[in-house]
Protein backbone atom coordinates (compact mmCIF):
# COMPACT_ATOMS: atom_id res chain seq x y z
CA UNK A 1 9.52 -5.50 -20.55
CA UNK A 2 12.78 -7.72 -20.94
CA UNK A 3 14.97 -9.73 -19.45
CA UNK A 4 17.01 -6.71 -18.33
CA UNK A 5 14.02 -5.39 -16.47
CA UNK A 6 14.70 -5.26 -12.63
CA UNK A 7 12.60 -4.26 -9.68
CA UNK A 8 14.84 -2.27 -6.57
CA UNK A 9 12.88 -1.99 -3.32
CA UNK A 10 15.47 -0.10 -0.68
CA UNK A 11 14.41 0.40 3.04
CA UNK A 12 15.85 2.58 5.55
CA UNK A 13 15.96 4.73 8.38
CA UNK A 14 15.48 7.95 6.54
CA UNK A 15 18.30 10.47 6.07
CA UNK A 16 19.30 13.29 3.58
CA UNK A 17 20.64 12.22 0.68
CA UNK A 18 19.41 8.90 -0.36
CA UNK A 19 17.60 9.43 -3.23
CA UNK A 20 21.19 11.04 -4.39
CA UNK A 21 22.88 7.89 -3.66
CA UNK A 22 20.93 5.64 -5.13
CA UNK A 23 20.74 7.05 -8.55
CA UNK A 24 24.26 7.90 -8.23
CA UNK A 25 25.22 4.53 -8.18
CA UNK A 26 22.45 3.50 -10.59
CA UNK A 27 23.91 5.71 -12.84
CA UNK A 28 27.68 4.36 -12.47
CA UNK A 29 25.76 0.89 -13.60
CA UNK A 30 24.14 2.27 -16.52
CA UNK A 31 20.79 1.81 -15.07
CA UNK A 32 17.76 3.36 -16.90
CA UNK A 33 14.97 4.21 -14.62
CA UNK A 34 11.67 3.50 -16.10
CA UNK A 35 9.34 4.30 -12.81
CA UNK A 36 9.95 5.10 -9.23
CA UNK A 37 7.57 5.59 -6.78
CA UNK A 38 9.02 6.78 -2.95
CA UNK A 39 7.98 7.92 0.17
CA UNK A 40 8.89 8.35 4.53
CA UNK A 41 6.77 6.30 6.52
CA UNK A 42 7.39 6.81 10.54
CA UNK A 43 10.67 8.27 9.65
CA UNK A 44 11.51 5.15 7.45
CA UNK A 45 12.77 5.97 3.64
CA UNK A 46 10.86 3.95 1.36
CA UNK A 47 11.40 3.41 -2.18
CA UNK A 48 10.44 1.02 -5.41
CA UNK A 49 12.30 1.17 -9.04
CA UNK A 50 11.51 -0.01 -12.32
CA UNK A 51 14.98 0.07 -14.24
CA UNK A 52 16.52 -1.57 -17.15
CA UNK A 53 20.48 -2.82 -16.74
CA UNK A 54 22.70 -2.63 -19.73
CA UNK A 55 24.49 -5.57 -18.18
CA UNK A 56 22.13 -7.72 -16.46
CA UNK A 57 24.86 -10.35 -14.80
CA UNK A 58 25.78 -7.26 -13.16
CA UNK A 59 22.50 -7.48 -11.06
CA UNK A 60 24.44 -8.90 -8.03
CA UNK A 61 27.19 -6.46 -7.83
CA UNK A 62 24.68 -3.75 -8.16
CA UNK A 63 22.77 -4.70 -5.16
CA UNK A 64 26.02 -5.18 -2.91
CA UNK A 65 27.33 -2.20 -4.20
CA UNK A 66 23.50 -0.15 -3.15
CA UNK A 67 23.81 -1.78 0.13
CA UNK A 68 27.22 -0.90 1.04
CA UNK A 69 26.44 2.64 0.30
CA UNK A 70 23.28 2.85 2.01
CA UNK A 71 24.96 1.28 5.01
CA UNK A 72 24.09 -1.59 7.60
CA UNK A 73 20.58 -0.35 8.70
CA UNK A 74 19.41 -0.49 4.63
CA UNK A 75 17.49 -3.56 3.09
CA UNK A 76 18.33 -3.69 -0.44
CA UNK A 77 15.96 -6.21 -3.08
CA UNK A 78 17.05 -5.94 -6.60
CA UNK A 79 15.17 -8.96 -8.55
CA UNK A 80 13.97 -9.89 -12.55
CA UNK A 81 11.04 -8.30 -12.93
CA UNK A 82 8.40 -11.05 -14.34
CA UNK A 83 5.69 -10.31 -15.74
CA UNK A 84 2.52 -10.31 -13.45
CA UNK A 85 -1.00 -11.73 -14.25
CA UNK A 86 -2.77 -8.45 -15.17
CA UNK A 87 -5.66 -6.78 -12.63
CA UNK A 88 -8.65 -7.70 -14.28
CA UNK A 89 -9.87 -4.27 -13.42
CA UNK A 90 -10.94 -2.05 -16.18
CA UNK A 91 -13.08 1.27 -15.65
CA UNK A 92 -12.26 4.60 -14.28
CA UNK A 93 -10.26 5.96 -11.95
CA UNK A 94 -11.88 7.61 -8.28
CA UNK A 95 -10.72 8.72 -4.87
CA UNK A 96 -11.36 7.21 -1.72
CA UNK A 97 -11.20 9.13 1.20
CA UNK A 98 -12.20 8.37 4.69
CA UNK A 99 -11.51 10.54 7.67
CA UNK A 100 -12.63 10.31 11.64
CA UNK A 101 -11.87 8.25 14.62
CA UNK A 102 -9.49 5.10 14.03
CA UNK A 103 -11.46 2.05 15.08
CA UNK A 104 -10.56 -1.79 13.95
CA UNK A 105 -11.28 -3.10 10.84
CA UNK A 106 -12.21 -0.78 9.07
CA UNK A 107 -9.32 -0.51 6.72
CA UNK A 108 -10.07 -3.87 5.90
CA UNK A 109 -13.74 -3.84 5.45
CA UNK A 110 -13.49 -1.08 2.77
CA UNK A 111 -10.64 -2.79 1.13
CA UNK A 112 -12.86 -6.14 1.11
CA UNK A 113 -15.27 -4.17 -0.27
CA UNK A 114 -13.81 -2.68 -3.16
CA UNK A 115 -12.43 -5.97 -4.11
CA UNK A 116 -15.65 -7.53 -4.06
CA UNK A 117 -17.26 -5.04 -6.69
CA UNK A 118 -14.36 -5.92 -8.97
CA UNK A 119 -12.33 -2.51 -7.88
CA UNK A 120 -9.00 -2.67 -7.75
CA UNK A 121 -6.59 -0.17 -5.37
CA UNK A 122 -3.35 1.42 -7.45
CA UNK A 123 -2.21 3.48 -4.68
CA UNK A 124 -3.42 4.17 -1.34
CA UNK A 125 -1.98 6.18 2.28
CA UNK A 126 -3.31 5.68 5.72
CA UNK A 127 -2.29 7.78 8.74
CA UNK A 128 -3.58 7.80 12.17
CA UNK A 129 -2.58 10.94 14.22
CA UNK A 130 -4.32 10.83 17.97
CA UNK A 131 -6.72 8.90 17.49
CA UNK A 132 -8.15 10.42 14.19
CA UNK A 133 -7.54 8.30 10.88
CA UNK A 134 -6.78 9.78 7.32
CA UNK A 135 -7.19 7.38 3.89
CA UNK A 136 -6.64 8.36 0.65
CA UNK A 137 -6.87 6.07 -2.03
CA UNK A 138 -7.12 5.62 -5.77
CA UNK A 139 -9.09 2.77 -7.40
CA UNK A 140 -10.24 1.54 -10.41
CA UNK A 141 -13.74 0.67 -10.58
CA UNK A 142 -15.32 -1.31 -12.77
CA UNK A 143 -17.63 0.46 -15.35
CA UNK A 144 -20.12 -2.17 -15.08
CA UNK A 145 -21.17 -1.51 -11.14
CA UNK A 146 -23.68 0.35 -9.99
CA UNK A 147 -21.60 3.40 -8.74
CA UNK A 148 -24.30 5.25 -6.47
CA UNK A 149 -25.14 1.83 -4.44
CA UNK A 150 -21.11 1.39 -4.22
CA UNK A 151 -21.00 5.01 -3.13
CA UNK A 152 -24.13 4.11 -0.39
CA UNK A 153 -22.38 0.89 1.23
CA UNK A 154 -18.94 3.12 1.24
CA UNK A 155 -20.85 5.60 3.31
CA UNK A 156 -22.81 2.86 5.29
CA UNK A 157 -19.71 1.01 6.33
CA UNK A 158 -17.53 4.28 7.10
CA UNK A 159 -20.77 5.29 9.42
CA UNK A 160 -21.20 2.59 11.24
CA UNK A 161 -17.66 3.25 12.36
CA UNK A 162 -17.67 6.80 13.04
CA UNK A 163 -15.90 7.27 9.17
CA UNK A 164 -16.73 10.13 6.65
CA UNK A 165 -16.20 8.45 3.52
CA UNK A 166 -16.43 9.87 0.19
CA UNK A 167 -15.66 8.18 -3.24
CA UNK A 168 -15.41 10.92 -6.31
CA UNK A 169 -14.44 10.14 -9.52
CA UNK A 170 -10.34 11.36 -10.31
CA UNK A 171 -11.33 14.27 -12.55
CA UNK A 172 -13.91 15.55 -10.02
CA UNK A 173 -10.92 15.04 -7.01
CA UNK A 174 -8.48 17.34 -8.91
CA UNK A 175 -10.88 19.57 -9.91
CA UNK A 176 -11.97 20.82 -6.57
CA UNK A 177 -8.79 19.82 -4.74
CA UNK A 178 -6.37 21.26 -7.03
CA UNK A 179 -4.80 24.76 -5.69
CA UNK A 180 -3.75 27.03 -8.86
CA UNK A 181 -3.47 30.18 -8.74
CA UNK A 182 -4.84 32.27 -11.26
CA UNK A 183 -3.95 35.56 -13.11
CA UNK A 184 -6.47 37.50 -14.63
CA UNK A 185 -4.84 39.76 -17.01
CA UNK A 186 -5.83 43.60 -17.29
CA UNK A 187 -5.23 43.28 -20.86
CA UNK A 188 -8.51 40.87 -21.08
């Protein structure tokens, strides 16, 4: 990426219309967006931006100009990207999911875990609702590991704290997760 590479993070009590807003006023700029990734956490709008400025002084006027749209309540972050020592993780992509009774620690003994195994997370969601905990995460693991002991301690460590914890690998997830509906043809 270049110099005229920018990362926006915007924060905010969630309301209609701020996706609209902020690419309205991106697009005033002449802001190309490369990637965006968004989402409403406890009714808080949350979103990141990859985007390229055709005038990168302009940077600063940009991010007054986002925050006086999005109002008082907003935090707006517009800064260079810079180029960011690479995740040393290389292998293939699975799904981590671990569902059952919220109890300390464990989000961070799985996360530990992966880490040490040479896995590296590239998105993940947590949500506790009464008591009961949802994660869903994607990882890379290493192709070097031995997957079905990794799979094992998972397990082990989601047991011991009331967990269910599966990890499949990304083309397995979709495959039996993914809801299409089918046509079969009277013509066949």
């Amino acid at each position: 990426m270049n110099d005229q590479t920018h990362i926006l993070t915007v924060l905010t009590p969630d309301h209609r219309g701020i996706i609209a807003a902020i690419t309205r006023v991106l697009g005033a700029h002449d802001a190309h967006l490369l990637e965006l990734s968004q989402t409403v956490v406890r009714d808080y709008f949350t979103i990141i931006v990859v985007l390229t400025l055709a005038q990168p002084d302009g940077a600063a006027v940009l991010n007054s100009e986002l925050a006086a749209r999005l109002g008082p309540d907003a935090t707006v972050t517009l800064v260079p990207y810079r180029d960011a020592p690479a995740a040393p993780t290389h292998g293939e992509r699975y799904i981590l999911t671990a569902t059952g009774s919220d109890s300390p620690g464990i989000l961070p003994t799985l996360s530990e875990m992966v880490a040490n195994r040479g896995g590296n997370f590239t998105d993940l969601s947590t949500r506790v609702v009464d008591g009961e905990i949802s994660i869903i995460a994607e990882i890379q693991v290493p192709g070097d590991i031995r997957l079905d002991q990794f799979q094992i301690d998972l397990q082990h460590a989601g047991s011991e704290a009331g967990l269910r914890v599966r990890l499949q690998h990304n083309r397995l997830f979709v495959a039996t997760n993914e809801v299409a509906f089918r046509r079969i043809s009277n013509d066949s």
